[in-house]
Protein backbone atom coordinates (compact mmCIF):
# COMPACT_ATOMS: atom_id res chain seq x y z
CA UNK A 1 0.00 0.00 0.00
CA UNK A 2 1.40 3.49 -1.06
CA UNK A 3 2.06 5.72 1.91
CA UNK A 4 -0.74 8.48 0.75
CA UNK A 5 -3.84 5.78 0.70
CA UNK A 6 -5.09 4.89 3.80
CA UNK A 7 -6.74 1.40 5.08
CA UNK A 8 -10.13 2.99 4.12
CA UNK A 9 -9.24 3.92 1.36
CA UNK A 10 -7.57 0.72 0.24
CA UNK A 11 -11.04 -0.73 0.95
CA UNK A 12 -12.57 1.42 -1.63
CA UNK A 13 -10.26 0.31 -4.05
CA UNK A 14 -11.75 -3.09 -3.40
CA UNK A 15 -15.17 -2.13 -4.17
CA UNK A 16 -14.08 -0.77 -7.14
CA UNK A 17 -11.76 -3.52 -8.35
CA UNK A 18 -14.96 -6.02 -7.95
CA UNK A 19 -17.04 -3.34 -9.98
CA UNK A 20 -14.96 -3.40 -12.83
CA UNK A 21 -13.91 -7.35 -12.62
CA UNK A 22 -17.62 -7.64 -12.48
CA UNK A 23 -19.63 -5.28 -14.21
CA UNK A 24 -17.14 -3.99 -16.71
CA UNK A 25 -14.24 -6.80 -18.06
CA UNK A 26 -16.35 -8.75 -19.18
CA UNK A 27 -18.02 -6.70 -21.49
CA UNK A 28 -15.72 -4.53 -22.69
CA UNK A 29 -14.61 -5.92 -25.73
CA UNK A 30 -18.26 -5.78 -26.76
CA UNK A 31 -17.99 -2.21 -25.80
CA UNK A 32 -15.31 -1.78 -28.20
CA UNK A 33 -17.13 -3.39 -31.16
CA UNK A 34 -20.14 -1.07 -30.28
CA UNK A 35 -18.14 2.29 -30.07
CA UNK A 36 -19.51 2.90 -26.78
CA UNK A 37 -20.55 1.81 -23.40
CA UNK A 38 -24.27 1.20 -22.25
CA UNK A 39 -25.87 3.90 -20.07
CA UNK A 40 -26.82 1.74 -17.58
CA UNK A 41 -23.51 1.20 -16.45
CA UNK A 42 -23.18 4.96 -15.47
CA UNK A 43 -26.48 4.36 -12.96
CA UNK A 44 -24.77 0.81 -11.33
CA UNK A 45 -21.46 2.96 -11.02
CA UNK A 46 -24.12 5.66 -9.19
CA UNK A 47 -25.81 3.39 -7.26
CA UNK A 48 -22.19 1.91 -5.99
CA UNK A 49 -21.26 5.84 -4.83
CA UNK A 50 -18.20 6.13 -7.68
CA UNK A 51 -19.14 8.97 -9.19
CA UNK A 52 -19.08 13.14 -7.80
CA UNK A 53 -17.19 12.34 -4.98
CA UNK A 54 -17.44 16.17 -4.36
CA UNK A 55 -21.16 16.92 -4.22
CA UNK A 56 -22.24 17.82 -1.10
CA UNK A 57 -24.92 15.79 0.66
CA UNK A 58 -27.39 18.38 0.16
CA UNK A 59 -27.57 17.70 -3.62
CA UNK A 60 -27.44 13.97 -3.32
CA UNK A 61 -23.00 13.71 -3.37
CA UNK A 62 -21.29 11.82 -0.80
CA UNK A 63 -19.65 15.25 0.35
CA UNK A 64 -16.17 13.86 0.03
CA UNK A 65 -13.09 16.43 -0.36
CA UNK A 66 -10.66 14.12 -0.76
CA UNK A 67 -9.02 13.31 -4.44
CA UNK A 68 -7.47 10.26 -3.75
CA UNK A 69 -11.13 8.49 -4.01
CA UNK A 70 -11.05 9.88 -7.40
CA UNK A 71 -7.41 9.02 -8.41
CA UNK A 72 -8.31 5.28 -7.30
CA UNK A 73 -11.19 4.90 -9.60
CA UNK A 74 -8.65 6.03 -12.33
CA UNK A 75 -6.16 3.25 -11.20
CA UNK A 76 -8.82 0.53 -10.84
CA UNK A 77 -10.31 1.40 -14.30
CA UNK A 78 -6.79 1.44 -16.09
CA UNK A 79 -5.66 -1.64 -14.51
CA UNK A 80 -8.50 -3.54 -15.51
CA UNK A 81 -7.65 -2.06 -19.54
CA UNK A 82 -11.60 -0.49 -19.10
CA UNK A 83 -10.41 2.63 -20.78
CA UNK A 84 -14.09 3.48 -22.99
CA UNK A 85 -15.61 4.60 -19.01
CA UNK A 86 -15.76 8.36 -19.45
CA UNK A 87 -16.32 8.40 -15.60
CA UNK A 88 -13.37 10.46 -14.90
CA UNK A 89 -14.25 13.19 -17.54
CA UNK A 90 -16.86 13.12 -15.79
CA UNK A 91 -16.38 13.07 -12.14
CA UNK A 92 -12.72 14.57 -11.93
CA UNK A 93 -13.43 17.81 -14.66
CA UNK A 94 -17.11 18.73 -15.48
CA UNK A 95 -18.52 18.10 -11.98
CA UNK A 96 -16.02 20.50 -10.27
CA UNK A 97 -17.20 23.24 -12.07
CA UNK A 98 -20.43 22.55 -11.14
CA UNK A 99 -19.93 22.35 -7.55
CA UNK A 100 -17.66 25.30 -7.47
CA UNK A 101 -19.46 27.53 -9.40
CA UNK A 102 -22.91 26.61 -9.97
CA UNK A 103 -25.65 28.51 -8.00
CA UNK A 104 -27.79 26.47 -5.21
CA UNK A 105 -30.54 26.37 -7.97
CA UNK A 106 -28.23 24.89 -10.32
CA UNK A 107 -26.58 22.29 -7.97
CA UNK A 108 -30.33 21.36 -6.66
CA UNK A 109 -31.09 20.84 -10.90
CA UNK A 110 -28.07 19.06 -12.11
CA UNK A 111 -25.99 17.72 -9.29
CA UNK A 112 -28.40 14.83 -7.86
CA UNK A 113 -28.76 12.85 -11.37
CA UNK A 114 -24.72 13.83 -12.03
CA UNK A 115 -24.11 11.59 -8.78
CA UNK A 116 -27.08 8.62 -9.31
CA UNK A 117 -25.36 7.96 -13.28
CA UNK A 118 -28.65 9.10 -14.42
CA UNK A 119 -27.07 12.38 -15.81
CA UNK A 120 -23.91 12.45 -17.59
CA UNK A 121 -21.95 15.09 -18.54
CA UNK A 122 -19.19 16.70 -21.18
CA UNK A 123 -17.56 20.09 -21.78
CA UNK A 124 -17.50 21.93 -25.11
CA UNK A 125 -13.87 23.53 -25.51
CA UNK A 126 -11.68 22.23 -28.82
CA UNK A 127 -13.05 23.35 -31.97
CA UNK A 128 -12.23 22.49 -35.58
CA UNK A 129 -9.86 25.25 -35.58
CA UNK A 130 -8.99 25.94 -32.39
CA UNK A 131 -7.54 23.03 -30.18
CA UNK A 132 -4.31 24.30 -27.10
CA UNK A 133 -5.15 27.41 -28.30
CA UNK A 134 -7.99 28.62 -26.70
CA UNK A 135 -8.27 32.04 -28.25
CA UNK A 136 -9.58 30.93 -31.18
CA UNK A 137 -13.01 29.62 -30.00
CA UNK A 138 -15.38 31.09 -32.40
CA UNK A 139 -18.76 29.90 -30.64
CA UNK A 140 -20.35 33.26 -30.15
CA UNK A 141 -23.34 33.48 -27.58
CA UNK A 142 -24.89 36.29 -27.98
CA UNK A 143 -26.95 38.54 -25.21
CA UNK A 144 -31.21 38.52 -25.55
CA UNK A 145 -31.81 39.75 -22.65
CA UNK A 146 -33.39 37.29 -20.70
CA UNK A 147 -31.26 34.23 -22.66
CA UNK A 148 -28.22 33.87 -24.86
CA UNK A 149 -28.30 32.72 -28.81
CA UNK A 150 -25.67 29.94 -28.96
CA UNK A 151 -24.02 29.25 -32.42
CA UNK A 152 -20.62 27.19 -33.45
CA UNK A 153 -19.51 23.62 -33.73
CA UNK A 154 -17.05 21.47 -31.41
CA UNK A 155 -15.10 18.13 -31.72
CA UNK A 156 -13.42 15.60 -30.26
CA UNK A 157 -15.66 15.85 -26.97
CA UNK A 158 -15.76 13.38 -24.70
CA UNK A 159 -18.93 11.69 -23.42
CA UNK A 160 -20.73 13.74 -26.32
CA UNK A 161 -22.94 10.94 -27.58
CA UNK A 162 -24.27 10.11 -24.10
CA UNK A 163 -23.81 13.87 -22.83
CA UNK A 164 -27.30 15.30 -20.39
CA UNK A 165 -25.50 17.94 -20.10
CA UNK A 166 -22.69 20.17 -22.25
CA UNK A 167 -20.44 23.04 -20.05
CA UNK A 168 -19.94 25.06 -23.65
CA UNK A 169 -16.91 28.12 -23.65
CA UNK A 170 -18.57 30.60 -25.86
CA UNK A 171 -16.99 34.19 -27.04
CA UNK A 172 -19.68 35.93 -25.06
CA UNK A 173 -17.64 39.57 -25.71
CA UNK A 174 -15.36 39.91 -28.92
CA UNK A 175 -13.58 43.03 -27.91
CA UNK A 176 -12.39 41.86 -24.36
CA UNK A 177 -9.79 38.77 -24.93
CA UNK A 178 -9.54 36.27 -22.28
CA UNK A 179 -11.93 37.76 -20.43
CA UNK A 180 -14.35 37.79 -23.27
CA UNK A 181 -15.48 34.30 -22.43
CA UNK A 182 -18.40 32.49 -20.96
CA UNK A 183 -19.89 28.94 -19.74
CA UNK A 184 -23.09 28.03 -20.87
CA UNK A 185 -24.62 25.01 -19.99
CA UNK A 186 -26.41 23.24 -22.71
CA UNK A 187 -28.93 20.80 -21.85
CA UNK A 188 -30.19 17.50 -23.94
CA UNK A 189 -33.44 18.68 -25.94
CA UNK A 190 -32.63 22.48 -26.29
CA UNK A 191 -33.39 23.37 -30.00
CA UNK A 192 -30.58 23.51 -32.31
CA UNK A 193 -28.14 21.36 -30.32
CA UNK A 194 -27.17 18.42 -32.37
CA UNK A 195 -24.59 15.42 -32.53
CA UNK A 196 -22.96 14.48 -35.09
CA UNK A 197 -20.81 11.46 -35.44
CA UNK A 198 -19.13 9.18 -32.42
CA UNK A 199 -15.36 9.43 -34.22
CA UNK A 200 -13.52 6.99 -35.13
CA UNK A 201 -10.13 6.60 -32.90
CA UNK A 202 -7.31 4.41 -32.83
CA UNK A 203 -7.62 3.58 -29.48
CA UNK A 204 -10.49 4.24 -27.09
CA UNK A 205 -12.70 2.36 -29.15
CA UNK A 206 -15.45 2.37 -26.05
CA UNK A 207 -15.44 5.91 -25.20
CA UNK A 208 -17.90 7.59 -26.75
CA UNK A 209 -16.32 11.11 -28.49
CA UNK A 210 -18.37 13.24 -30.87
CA UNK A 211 -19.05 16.70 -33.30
CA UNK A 212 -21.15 18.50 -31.44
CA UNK A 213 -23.22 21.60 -33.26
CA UNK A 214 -25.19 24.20 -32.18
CA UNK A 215 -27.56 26.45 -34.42
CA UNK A 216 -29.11 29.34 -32.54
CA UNK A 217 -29.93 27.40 -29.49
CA UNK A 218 -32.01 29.65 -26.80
CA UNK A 219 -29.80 28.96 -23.89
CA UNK A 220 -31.63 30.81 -20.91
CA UNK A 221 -29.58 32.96 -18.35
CA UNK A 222 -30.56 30.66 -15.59
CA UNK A 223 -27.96 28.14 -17.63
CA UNK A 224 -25.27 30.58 -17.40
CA UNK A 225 -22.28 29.11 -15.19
CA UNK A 226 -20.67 31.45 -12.69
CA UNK A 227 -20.35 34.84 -14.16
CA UNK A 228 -20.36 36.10 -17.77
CA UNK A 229 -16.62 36.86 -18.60
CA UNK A 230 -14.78 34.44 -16.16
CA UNK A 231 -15.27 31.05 -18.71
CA UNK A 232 -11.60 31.33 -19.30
CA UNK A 233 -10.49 32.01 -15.72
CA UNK A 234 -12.69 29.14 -14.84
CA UNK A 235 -11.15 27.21 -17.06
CA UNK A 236 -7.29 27.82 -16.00
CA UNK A 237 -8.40 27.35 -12.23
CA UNK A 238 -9.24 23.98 -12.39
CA UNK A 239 -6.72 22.94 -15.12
CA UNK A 240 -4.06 21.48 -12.50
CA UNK A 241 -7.02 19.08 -11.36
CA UNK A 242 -7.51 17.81 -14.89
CA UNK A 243 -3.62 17.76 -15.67
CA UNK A 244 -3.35 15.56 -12.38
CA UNK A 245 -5.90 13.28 -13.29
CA UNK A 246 -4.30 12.32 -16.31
CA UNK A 247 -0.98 11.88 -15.11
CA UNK A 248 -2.60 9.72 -11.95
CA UNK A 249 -3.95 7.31 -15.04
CA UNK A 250 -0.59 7.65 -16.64
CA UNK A 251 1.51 6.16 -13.43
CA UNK A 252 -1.06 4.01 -13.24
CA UNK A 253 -0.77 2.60 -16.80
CA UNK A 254 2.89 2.19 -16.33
CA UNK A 255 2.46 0.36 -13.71
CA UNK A 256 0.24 -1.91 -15.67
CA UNK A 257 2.69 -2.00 -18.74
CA UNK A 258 5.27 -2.96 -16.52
CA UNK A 259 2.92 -6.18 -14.97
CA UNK A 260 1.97 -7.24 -18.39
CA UNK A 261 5.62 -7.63 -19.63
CA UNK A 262 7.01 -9.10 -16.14
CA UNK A 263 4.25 -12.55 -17.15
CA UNK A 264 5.09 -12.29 -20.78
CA UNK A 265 8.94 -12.73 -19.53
CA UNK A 266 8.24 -15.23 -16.98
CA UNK A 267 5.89 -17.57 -19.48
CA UNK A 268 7.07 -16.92 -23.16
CA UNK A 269 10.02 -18.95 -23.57
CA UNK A 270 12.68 -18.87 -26.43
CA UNK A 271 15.71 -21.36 -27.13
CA UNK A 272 14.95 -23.40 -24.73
CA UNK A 273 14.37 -21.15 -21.46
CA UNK A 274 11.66 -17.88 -20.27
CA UNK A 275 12.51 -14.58 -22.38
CA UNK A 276 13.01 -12.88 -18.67
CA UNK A 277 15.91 -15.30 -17.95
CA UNK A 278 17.93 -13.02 -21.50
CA UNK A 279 20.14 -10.21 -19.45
CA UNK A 280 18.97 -7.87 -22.12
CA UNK A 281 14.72 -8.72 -21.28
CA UNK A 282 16.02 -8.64 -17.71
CA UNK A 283 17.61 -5.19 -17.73
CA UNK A 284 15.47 -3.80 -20.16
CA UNK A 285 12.02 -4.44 -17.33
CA UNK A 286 14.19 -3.44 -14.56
CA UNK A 287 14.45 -0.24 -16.17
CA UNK A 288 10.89 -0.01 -17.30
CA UNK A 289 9.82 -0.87 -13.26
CA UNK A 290 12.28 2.45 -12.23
CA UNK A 291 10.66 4.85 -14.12
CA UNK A 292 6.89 3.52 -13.45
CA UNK A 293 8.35 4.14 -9.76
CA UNK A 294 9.90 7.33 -10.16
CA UNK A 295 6.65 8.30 -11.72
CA UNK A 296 4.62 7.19 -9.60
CA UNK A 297 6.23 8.78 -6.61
CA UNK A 298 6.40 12.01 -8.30
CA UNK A 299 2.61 11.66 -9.39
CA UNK A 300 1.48 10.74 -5.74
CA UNK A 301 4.05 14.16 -4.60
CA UNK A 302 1.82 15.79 -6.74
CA UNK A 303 -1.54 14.29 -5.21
CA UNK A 304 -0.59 15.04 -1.70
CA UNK A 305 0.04 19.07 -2.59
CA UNK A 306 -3.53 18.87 -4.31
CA UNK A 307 -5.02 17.54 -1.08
CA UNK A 308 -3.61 20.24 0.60
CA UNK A 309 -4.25 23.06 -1.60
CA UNK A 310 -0.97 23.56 -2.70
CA UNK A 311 -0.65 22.31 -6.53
CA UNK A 312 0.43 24.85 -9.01
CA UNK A 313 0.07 24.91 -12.52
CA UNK A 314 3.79 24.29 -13.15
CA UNK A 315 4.29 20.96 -11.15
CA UNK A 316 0.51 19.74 -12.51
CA UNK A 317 2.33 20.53 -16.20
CA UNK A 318 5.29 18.64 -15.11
CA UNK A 319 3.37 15.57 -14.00
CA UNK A 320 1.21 15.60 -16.78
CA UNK A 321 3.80 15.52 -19.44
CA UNK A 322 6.74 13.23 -17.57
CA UNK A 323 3.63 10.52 -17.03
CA UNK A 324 2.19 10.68 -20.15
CA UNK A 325 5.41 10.83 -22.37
CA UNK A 326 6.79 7.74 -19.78
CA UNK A 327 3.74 6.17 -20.49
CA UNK A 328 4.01 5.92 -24.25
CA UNK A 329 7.46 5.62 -24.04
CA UNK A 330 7.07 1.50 -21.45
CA UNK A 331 4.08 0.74 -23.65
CA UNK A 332 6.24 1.03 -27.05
CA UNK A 333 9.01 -1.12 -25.42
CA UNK A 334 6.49 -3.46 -23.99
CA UNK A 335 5.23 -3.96 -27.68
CA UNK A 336 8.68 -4.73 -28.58
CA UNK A 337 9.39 -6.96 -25.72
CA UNK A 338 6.10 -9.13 -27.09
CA UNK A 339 7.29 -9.14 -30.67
CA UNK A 340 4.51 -10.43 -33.10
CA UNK A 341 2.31 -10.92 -30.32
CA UNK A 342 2.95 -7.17 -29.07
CA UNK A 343 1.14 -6.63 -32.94
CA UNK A 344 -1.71 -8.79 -31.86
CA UNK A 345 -5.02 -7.26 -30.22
CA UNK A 346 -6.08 -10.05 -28.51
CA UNK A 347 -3.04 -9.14 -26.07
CA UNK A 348 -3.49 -6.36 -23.68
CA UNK A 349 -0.08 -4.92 -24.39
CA UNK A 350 -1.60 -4.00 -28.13
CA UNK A 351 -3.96 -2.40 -26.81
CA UNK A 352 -2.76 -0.23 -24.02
CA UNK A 353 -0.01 0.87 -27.15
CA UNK A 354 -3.36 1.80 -29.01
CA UNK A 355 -5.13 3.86 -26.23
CA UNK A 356 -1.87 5.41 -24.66
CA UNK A 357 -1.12 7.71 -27.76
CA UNK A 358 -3.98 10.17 -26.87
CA UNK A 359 -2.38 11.19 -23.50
CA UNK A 360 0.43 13.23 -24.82
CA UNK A 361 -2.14 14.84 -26.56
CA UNK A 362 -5.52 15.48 -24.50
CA UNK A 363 -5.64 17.92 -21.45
CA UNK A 364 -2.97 19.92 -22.85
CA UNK A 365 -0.21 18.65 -25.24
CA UNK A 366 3.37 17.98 -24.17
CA UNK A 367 4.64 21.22 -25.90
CA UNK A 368 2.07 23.35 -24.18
CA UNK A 369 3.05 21.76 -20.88
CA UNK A 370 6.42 22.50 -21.52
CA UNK A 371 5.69 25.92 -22.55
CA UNK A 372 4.24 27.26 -19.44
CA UNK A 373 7.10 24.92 -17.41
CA UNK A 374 9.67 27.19 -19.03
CA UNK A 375 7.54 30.33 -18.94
CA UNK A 376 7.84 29.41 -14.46
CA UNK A 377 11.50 29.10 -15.31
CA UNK A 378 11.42 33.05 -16.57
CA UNK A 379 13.10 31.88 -19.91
């Protein structure tokens, strides 16, 4: 047990293990064939308490400030190779907004069926032309008073086939830069919001991720998040949050890279004795275990400054990028290490290769994290 988890929280990370051995292995390949997972596995994930562990009891959460809850339904999902779950999107990014900004009539509307699985969310940021650089949203909402007209298109958005609800950064003011920005949150049946395809990926297969358009939808004032011309301040504030998340799965996959090629040594065998008994297999995974250690100690640093308030953008940049890059970096040798069967799907190393490449990527690329690393540096 790693020194930041706790014996309770160790027997979460039962619960959750059984859930996805359970409820979720099983089926998964299915999943992937399908291009998406069933709803109802968002309500038995509700109905276990893994979702919104940061609602407050009064809008039907468990009340739970604690991120390591979060972080181990991250680990549990990627060691069990469950990767279509957009639970995390879910749980660890959209839902935060909502609890810190949302108004006591919004929490009381969208928080309860958020928690319960019955409502599931997504956020509305990358556009066809406008991806890390956020400045070149051109979703205009435009002021009517007593709502806003909504108009543009977005992509790659996770959870948008399934998505209740939609937190959408609009251009709300043209003339006032950053802080000409605004959440709106668009809700399933509002006139003019449509879906368009569930993309195709190379890995991910189960996670639902989709065009989303929107042609003058009447989004009413009442479904205006926080205040109008904060969107993008919202946005950086809870960007270390999201970067950690990803770098938590990241350790995590290593970890699980690292497993998968320590049986394949053991078992495969080649001229006459196990592949792990070759000094070059055997050095090669001793390496590969270092840096998923070094990772994830620097990950769980990381975790314990978020717990206490205390994780800046620069360290959540460095996390993100050193986990994600390490990530893709033991899954590619881990391919290697299978040879032909490293090619083959039906082995879990093939596809952790496949679903890996989007975390480099996603939540910020590499170079932006090591933009605004060197930007703390003053160079």
């Amino acid at each position: 047990m790693r020194d930041i988890f706790t014996a309770e929280h160790e027997d979460f990370r039962q619960t959750v293990r059984t859930f996805m051995d359970k409820e979720v292995v099983p089926f998964h390949d299915q999943w992937e064939k399908d291009g998406i997972v069933p709803r109802e596995i968002w309500k038995k994930a509700g109905d276990l308490g893994l979702l919104c562990f940061d609602v407050a009891e009064e809008f039907g959460g468990p009340g739970v400030d604690d991120f390591r809850y979060n972080v181990i339904v991250s680990e549990e999902q990627t060691r069990a190779g469950a990767n279509g779950l957009g639970f995390s999107v879910h749980s660890d990014i959209i839902v935060p907004y909502l609890s810190a900004i949302a108004n006591d009539e919004q929490k009381a509307r969208w928080l309860p069926g958020c928690v319960s699985g019955e409502t599931i969310t997504a956020i509305a940021m990358t556009e066809p032309g406008a991806g890390s650089d956020l400045q070149g949203i051109r979703t205009t909402a435009v002021d009517k008073g007593d709502h806003y007209v909504l108009n543009g298109s977005k992509t790659f958005i996770s959870n948008g086939i399934h998505a209740d609800l939609v937190i959408v950064v609009a251009r709300t003011d043209a003339a006032a830069g950053h802080l000409g920005f605004s959440l709106l949150v668009v809700e399933e049946g509002m006139a003019g919001f449509e879906r368009g395809r569930n993309l195709e990926k190379i890995g991910l297969h189960a996670q639902d991720t989709a065009e989303l358009s929107f042609s003058d939808v009447v989004v009413p004032k009442e479904n205006l998040l926080g205040e109008e011309g904060q969107g993008f301040i919202y946005l950086m504030q809870n960007l270390p949050q999201e970067r950690l998340i990803i770098a938590a799965q990241a350790a995590a996959a290593c970890q699980h890279v690292v497993d998968l090629c320590i049986d394949y040594a053991k078992t495969r065998e080649a001229f006459g004795k196990p592949i792990g008994k070759f000094q070059h297999n055997r050095f090669l995974i001793a390496e590969m275990a270092t840096e998923a250690r070094v990772t994830q100690t620097f990950v769980d640093d990381c975790l314990k400054k978020h717990l206490d308030g205390k994780l800046d953008t620069t360290d959540a940049s460095m996390a993100k990028w050193w986990a994600t890059e390490t990530q893709n970096k033991l899954v590619n040798q881990g391919v290697q290490l299978h040879g032909g069967y490293g090619y083959m799907l039906e082995y879990p190393i093939a596809k952790a290769y496949l679903d890996s490449r989007i975390s480099t990527i996603y939540g910020g690329t590499t170079e932006i994290q090591k933009e605004i690393i060197g930007r703390s540096l003053g160079i």
